[in-house]
C-alpha atoms as a PDB file:
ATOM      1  CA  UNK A   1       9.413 -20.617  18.935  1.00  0.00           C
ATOM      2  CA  UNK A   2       9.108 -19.955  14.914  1.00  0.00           C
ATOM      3  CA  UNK A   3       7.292 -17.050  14.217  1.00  0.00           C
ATOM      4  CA  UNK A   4       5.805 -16.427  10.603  1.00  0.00           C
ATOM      5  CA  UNK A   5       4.505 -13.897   8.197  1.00  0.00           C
ATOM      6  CA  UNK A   6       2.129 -14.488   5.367  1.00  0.00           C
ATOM      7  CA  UNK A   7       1.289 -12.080   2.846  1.00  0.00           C
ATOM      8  CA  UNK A   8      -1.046 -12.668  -0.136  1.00  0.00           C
ATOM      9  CA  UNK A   9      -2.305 -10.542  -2.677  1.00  0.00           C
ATOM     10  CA  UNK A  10      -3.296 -10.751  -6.710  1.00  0.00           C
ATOM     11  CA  UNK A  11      -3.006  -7.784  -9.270  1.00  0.00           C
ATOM     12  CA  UNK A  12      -4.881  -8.210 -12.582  1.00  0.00           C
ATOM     13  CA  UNK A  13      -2.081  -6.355 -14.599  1.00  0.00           C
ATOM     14  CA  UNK A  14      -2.569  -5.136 -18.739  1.00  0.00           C
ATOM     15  CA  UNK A  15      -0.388  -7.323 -20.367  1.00  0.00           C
ATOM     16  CA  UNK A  16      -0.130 -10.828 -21.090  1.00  0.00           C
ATOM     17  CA  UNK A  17       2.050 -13.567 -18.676  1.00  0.00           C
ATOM     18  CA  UNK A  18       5.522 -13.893 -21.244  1.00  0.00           C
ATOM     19  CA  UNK A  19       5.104  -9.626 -20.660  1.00  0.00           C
ATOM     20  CA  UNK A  20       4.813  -9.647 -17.207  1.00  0.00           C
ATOM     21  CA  UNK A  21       7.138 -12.199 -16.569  1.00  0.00           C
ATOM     22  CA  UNK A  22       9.714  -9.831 -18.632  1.00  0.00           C
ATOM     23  CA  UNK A  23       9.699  -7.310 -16.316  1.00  0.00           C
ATOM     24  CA  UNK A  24       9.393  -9.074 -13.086  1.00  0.00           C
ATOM     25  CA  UNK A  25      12.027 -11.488 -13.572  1.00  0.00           C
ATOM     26  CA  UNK A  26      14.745  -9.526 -15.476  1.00  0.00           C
ATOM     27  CA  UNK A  27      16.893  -6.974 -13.576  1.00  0.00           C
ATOM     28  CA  UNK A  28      15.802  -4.232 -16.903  1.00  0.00           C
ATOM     29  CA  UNK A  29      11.962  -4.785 -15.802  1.00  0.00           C
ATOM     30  CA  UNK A  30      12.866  -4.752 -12.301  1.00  0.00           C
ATOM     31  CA  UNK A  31      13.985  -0.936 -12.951  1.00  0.00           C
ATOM     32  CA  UNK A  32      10.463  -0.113 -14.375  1.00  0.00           C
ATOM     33  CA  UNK A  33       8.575  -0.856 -11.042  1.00  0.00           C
ATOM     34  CA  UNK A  34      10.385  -1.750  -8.083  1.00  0.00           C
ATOM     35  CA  UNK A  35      14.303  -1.812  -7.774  1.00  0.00           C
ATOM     36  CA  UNK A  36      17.357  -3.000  -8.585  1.00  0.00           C
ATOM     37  CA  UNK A  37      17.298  -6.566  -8.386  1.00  0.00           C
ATOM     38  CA  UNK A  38      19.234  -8.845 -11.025  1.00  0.00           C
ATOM     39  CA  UNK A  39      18.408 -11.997 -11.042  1.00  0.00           C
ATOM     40  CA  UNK A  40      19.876 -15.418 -13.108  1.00  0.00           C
ATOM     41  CA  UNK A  41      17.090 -17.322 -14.433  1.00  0.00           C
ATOM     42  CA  UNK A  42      17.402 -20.351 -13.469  1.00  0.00           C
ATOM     43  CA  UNK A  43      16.527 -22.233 -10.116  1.00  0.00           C
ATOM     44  CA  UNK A  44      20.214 -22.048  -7.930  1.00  0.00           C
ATOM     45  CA  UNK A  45      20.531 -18.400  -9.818  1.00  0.00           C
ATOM     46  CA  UNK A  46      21.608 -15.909  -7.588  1.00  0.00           C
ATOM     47  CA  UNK A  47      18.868 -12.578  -6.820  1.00  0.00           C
ATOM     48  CA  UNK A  48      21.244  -9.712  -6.221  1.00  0.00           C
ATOM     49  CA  UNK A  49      18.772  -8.261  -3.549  1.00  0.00           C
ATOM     50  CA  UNK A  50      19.067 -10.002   0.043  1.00  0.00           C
ATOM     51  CA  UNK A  51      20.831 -11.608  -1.317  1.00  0.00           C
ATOM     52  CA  UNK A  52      18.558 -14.902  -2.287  1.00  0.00           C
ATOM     53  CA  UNK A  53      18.658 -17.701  -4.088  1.00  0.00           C
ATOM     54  CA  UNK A  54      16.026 -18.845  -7.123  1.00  0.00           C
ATOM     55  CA  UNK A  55      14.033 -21.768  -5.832  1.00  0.00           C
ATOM     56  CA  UNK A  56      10.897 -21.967  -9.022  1.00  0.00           C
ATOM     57  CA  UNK A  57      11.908 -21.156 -12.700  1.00  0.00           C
ATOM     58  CA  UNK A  58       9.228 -21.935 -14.489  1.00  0.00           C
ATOM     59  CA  UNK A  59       8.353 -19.444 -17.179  1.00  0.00           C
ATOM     60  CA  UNK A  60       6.388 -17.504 -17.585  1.00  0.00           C
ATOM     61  CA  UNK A  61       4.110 -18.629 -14.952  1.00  0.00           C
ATOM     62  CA  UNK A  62       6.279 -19.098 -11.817  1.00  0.00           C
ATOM     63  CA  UNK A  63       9.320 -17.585 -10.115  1.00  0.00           C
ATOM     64  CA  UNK A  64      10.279 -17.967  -6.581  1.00  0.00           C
ATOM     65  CA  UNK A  65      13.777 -16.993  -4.384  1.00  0.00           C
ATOM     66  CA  UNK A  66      14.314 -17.692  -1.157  1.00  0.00           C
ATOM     67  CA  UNK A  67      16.698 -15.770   1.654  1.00  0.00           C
ATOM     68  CA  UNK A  68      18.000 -17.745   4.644  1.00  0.00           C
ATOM     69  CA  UNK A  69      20.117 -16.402   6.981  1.00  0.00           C
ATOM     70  CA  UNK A  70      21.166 -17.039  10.905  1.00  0.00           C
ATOM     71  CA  UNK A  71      17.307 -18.382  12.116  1.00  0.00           C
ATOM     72  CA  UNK A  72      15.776 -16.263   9.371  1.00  0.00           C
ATOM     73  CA  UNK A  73      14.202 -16.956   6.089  1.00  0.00           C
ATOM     74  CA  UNK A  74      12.231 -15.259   3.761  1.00  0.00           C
ATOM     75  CA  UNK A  75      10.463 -16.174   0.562  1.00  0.00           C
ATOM     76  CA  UNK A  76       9.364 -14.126  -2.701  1.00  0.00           C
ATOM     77  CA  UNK A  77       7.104 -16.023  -5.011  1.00  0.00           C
ATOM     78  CA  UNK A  78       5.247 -15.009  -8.231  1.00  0.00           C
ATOM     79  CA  UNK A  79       2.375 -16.588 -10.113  1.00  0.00           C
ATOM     80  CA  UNK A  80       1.243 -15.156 -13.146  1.00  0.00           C
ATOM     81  CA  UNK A  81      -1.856 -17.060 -14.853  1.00  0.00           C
ATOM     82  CA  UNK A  82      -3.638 -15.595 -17.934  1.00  0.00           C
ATOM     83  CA  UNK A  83      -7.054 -13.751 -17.513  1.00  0.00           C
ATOM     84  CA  UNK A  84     -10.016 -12.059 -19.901  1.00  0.00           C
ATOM     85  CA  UNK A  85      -7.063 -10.980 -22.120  1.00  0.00           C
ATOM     86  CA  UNK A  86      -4.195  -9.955 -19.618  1.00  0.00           C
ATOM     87  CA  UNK A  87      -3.011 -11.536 -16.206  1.00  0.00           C
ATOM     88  CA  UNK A  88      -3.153 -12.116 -12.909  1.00  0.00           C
ATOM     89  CA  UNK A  89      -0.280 -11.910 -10.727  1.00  0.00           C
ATOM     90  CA  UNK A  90      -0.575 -13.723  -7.329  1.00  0.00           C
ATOM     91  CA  UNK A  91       2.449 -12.567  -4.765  1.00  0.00           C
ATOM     92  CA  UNK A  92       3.083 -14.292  -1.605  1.00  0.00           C
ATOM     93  CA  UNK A  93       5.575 -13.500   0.995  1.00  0.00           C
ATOM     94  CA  UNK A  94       6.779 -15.803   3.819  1.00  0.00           C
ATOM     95  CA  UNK A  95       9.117 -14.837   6.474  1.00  0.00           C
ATOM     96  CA  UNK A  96       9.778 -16.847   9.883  1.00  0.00           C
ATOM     97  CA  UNK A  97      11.794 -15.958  12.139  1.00  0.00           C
ATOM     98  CA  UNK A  98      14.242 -18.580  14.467  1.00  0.00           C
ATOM     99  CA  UNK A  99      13.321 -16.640  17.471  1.00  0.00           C
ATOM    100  CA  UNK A 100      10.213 -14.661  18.799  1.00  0.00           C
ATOM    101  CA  UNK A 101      10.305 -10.791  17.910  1.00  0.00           C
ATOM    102  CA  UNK A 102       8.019  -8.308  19.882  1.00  0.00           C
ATOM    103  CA  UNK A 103       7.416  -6.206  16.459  1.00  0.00           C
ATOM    104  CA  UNK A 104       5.673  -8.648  13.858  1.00  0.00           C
ATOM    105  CA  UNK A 105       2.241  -6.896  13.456  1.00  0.00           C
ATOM    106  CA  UNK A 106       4.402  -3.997  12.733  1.00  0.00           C
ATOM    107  CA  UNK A 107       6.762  -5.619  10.275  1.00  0.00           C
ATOM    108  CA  UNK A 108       3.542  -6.771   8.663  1.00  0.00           C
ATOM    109  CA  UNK A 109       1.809  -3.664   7.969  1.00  0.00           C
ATOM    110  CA  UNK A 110       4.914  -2.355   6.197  1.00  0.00           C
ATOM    111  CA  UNK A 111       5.459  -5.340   4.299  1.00  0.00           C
ATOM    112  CA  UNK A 112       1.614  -5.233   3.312  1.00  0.00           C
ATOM    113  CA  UNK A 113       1.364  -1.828   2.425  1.00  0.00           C
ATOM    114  CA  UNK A 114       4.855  -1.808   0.281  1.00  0.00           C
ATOM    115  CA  UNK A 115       4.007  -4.803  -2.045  1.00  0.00           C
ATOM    116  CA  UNK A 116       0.565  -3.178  -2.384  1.00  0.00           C
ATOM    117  CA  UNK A 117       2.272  -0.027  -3.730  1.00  0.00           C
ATOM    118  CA  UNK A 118       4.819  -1.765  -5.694  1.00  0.00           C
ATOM    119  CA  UNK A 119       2.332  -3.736  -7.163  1.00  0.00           C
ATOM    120  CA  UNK A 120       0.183  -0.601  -8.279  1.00  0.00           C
ATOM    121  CA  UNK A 121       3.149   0.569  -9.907  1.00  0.00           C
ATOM    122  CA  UNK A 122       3.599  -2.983 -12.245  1.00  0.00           C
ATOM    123  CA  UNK A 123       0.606  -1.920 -13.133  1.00  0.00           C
ATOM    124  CA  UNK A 124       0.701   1.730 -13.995  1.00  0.00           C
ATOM    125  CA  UNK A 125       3.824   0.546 -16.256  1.00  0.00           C
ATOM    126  CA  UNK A 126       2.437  -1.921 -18.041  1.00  0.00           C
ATOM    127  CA  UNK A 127      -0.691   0.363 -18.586  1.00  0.00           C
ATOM    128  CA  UNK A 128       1.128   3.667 -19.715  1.00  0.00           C
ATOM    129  CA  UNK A 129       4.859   2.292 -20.540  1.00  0.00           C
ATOM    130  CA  UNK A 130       5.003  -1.120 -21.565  1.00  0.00           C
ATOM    131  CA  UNK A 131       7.830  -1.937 -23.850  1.00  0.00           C
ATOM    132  CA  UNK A 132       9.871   1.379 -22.722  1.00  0.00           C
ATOM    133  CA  UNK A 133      13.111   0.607 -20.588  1.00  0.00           C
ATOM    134  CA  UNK A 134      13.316   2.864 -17.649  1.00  0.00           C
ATOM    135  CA  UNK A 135      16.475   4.858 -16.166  1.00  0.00           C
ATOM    136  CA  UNK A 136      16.216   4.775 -12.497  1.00  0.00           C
ATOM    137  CA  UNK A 137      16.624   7.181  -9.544  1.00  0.00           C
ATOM    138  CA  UNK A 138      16.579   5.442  -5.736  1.00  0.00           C
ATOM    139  CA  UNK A 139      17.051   8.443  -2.979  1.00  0.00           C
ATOM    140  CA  UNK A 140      16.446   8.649   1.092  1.00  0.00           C
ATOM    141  CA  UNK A 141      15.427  11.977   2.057  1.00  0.00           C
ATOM    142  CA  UNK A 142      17.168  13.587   5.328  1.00  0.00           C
ATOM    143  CA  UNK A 143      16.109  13.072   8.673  1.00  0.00           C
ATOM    144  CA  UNK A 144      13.801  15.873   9.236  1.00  0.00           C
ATOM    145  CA  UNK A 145      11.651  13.633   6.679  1.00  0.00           C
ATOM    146  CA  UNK A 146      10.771  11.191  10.003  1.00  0.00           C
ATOM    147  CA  UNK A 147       8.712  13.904  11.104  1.00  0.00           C
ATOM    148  CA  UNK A 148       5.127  13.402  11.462  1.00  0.00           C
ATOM    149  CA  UNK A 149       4.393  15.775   8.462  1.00  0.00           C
ATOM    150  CA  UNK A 150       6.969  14.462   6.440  1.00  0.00           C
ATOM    151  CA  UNK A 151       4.455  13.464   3.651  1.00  0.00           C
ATOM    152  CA  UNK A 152       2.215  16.169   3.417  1.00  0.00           C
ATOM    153  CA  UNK A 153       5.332  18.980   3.365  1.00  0.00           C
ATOM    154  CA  UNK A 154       6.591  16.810   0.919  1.00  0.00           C
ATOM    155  CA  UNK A 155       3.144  16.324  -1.393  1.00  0.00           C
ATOM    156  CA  UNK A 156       2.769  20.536  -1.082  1.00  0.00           C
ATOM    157  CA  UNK A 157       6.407  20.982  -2.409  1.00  0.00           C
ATOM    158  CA  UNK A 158       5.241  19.518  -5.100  1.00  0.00           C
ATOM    159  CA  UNK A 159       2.391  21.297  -5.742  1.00  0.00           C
ATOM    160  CA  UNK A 160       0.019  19.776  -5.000  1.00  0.00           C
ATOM    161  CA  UNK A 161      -3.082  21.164  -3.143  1.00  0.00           C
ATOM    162  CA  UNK A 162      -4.660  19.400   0.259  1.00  0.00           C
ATOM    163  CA  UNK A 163      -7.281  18.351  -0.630  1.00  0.00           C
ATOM    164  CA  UNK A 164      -5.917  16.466  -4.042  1.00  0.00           C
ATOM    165  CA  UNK A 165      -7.762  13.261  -4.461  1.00  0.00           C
ATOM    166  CA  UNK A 166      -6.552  10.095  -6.319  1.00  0.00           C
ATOM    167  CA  UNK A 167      -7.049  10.282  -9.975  1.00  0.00           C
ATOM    168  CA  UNK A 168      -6.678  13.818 -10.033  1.00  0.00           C
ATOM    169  CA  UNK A 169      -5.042  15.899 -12.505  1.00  0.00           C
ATOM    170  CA  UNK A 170      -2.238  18.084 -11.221  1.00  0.00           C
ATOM    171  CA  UNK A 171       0.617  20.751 -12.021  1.00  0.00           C
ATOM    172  CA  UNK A 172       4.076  19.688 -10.420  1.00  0.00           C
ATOM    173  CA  UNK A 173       7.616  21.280 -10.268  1.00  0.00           C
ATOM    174  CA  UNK A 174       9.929  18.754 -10.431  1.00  0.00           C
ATOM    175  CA  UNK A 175      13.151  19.490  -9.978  1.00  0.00           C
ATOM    176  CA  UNK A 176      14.838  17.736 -13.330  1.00  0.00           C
ATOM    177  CA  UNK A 177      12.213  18.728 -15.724  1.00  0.00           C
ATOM    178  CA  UNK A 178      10.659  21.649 -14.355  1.00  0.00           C
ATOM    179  CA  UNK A 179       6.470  21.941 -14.385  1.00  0.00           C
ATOM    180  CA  UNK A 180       4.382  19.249 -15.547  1.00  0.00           C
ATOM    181  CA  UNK A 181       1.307  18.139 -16.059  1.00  0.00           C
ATOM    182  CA  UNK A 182       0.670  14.295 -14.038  1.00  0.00           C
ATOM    183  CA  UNK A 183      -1.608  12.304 -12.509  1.00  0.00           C
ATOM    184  CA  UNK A 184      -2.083  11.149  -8.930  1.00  0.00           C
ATOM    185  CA  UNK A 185      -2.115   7.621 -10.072  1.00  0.00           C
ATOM    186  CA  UNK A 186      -1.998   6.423  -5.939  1.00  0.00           C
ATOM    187  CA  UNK A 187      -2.571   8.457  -2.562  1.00  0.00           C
ATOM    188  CA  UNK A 188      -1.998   6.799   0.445  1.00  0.00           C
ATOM    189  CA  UNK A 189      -1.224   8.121   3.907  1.00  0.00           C
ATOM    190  CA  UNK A 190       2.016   6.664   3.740  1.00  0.00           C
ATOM    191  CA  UNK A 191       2.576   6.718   0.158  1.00  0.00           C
ATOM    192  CA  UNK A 192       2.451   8.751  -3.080  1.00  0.00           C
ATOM    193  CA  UNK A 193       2.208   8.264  -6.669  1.00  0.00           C
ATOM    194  CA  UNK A 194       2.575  10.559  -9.121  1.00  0.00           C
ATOM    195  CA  UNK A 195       2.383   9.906 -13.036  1.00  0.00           C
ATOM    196  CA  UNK A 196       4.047  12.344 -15.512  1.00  0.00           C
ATOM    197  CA  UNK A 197       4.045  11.818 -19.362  1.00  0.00           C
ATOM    198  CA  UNK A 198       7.453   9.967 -19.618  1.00  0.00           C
ATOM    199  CA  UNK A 199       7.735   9.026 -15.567  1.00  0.00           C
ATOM    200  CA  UNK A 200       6.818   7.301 -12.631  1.00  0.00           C
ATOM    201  CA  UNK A 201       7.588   9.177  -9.179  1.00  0.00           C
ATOM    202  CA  UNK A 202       7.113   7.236  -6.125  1.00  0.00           C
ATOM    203  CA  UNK A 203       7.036   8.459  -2.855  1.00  0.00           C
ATOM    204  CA  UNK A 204       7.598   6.359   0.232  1.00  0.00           C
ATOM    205  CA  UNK A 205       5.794   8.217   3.131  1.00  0.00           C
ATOM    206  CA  UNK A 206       7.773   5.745   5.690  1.00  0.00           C
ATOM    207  CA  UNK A 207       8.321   8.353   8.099  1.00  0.00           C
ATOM    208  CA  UNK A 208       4.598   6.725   9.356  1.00  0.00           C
ATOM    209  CA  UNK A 209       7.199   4.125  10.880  1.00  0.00           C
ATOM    210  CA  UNK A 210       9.429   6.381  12.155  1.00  0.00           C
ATOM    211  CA  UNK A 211      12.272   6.164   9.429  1.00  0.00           C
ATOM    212  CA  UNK A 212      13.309   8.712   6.820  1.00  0.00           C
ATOM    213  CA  UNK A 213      10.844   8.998   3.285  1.00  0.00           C
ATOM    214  CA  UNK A 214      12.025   6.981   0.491  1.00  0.00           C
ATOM    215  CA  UNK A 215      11.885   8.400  -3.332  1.00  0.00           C
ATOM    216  CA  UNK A 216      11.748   5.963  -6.444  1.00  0.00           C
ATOM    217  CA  UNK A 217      11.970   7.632 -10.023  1.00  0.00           C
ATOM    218  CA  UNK A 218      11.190   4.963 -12.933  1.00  0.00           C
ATOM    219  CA  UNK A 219      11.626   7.563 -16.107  1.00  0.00           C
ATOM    220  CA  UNK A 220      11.627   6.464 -19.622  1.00  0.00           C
ATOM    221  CA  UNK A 221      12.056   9.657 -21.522  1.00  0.00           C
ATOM    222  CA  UNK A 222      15.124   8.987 -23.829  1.00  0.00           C
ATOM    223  CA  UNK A 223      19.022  10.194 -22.118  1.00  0.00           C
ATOM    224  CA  UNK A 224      18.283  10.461 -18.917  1.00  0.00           C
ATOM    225  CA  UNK A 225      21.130  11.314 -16.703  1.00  0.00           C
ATOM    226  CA  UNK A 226      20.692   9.065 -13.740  1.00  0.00           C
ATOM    227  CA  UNK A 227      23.592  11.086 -11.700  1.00  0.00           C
ATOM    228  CA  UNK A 228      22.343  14.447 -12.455  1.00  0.00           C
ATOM    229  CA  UNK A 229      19.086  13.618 -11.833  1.00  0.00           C
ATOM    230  CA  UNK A 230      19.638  11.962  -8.434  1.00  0.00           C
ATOM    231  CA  UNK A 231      22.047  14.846  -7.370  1.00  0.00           C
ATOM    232  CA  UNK A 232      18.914  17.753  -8.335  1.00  0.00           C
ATOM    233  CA  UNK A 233      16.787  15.596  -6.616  1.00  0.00           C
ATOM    234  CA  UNK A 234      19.162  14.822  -3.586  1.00  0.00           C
ATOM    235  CA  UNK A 235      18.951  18.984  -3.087  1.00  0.00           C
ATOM    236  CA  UNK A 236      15.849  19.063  -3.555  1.00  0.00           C
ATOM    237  CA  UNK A 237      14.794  17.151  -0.569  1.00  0.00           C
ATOM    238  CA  UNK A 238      17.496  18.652   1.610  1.00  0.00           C
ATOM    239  CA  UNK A 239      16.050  22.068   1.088  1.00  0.00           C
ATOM    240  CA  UNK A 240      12.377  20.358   1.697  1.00  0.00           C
ATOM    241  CA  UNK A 241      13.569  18.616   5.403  1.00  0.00           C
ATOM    242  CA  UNK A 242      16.336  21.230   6.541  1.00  0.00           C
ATOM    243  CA  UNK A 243      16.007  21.370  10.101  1.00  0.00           C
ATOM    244  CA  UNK A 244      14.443  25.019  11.002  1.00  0.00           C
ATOM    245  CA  UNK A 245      17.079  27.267  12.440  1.00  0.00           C
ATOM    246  CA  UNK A 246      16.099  29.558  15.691  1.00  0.00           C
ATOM    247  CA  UNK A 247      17.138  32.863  16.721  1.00  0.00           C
END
């Protein structure tokens, strides 16, 4: 029996369809808001993440790739459409599976609340840094982040106070740049985003599923230096989640 999951969502976005198309469908504007993920535009092209295979090259209204792999499948597909001077970008997901799994409500809700974020973020880039190309950092904090109060250990580490609110204005240490002034641009129970002058700091609370936090930098200050960065980070989050020692 075939199961399937369906996910559907649109994100009016700043920018007009040839701009979002840009950075949705190139592996440069993949690094602003998501991930790595080159892709070769045109339908057969390969998508480096999976990996898939294009299936709709249509620009700059549609783009589609499709994964399919022992029973399982899964499809990306993006439709951008002009609206009241910017765009609308429709996303759909579509995954069946060969055989029955016991977990799909839960492989839902992640795969829900993960486009919703990285959607926000298309957003908050073409809002604040359209135009800019982006250096990017991709970490996995250490296990101790699977614990319950990964998130919130993490979120005070930062700075920030309890009871910060989305939209608020903040003071953060972080550890490349030192203090800064940013913006809680998103604030999620299982997710955090934080929005400094020349950066984008995402923070994927996925411990709420029981696996380690994820960390996604999109920076676009000038000379960034993606290996020292990750490596300050990468201690950085080991000193956050080492594992308490006891007498």
């Amino acid at each position: 029996m075939t199961q399937t999951l369906d996910i559907e969502c649109s994100t009016p976005l700043p920018a007009s369809p040839e701009e979002v198309w840009e950075t949705v469908t190139t592996g440069s504007g993949n690094l602003r808001w998501v991930f790595k993920m080159e892709i070769e535009p045109r339908v057969g092209g390969i998508v480096s993440r999976g990996p898939s295979t294009v299936t709709a090259w249509e620009p700059p209204h549609h783009f589609a790739c499709l994964r399919s792999e022992d029973g399982f499948s899964a499809l990306l597909a993006y439709r951008i459409e002009p609206r009241d001077g910017g765009s609308v970008m429709h996303t759909t997901i579509h995954r069946e599976y060969g055989k029955p799994i016991d977990d799909l409500d839960f492989q839902r809700d992640i795969a829900e609340k993960h486009t919703n974020f990285y959607n926000h973020t298309l957003g908050q880039y073409l809002s604040h840094f359209k135009g800019r190309p982006a250096a990017f950092v991709e970490l996995l904090a250490p296990p101790g982040s699977q614990a319950p109060d990964a998130l919130l250990r993490l979120r005070r580490r930062l700075g920030l106070p309890d009871d910060v609110a989305e939209g608020d204005t903040v003071r953060v240490e972080l550890p490349e740049v030192g203090p800064q002034d940013a913006v809680v641009d998103y604030l999620h129970p299982a997710f955090l985003g934080v929005r400094t002058r020349d950066g984008l700091y995402r923070f994927f609370g996925r411990n709420a599923w029981g696996w380690p936090i994820g960390v996604s930098l999109h920076l676009f200050a000038e000379g960034v230096d993606e290996a020292k960065t990750e490596q300050l980070w990468r201690t950085w989050l080991d000193e956050a989640f080492r594992p308490e020692t006891r007498p």
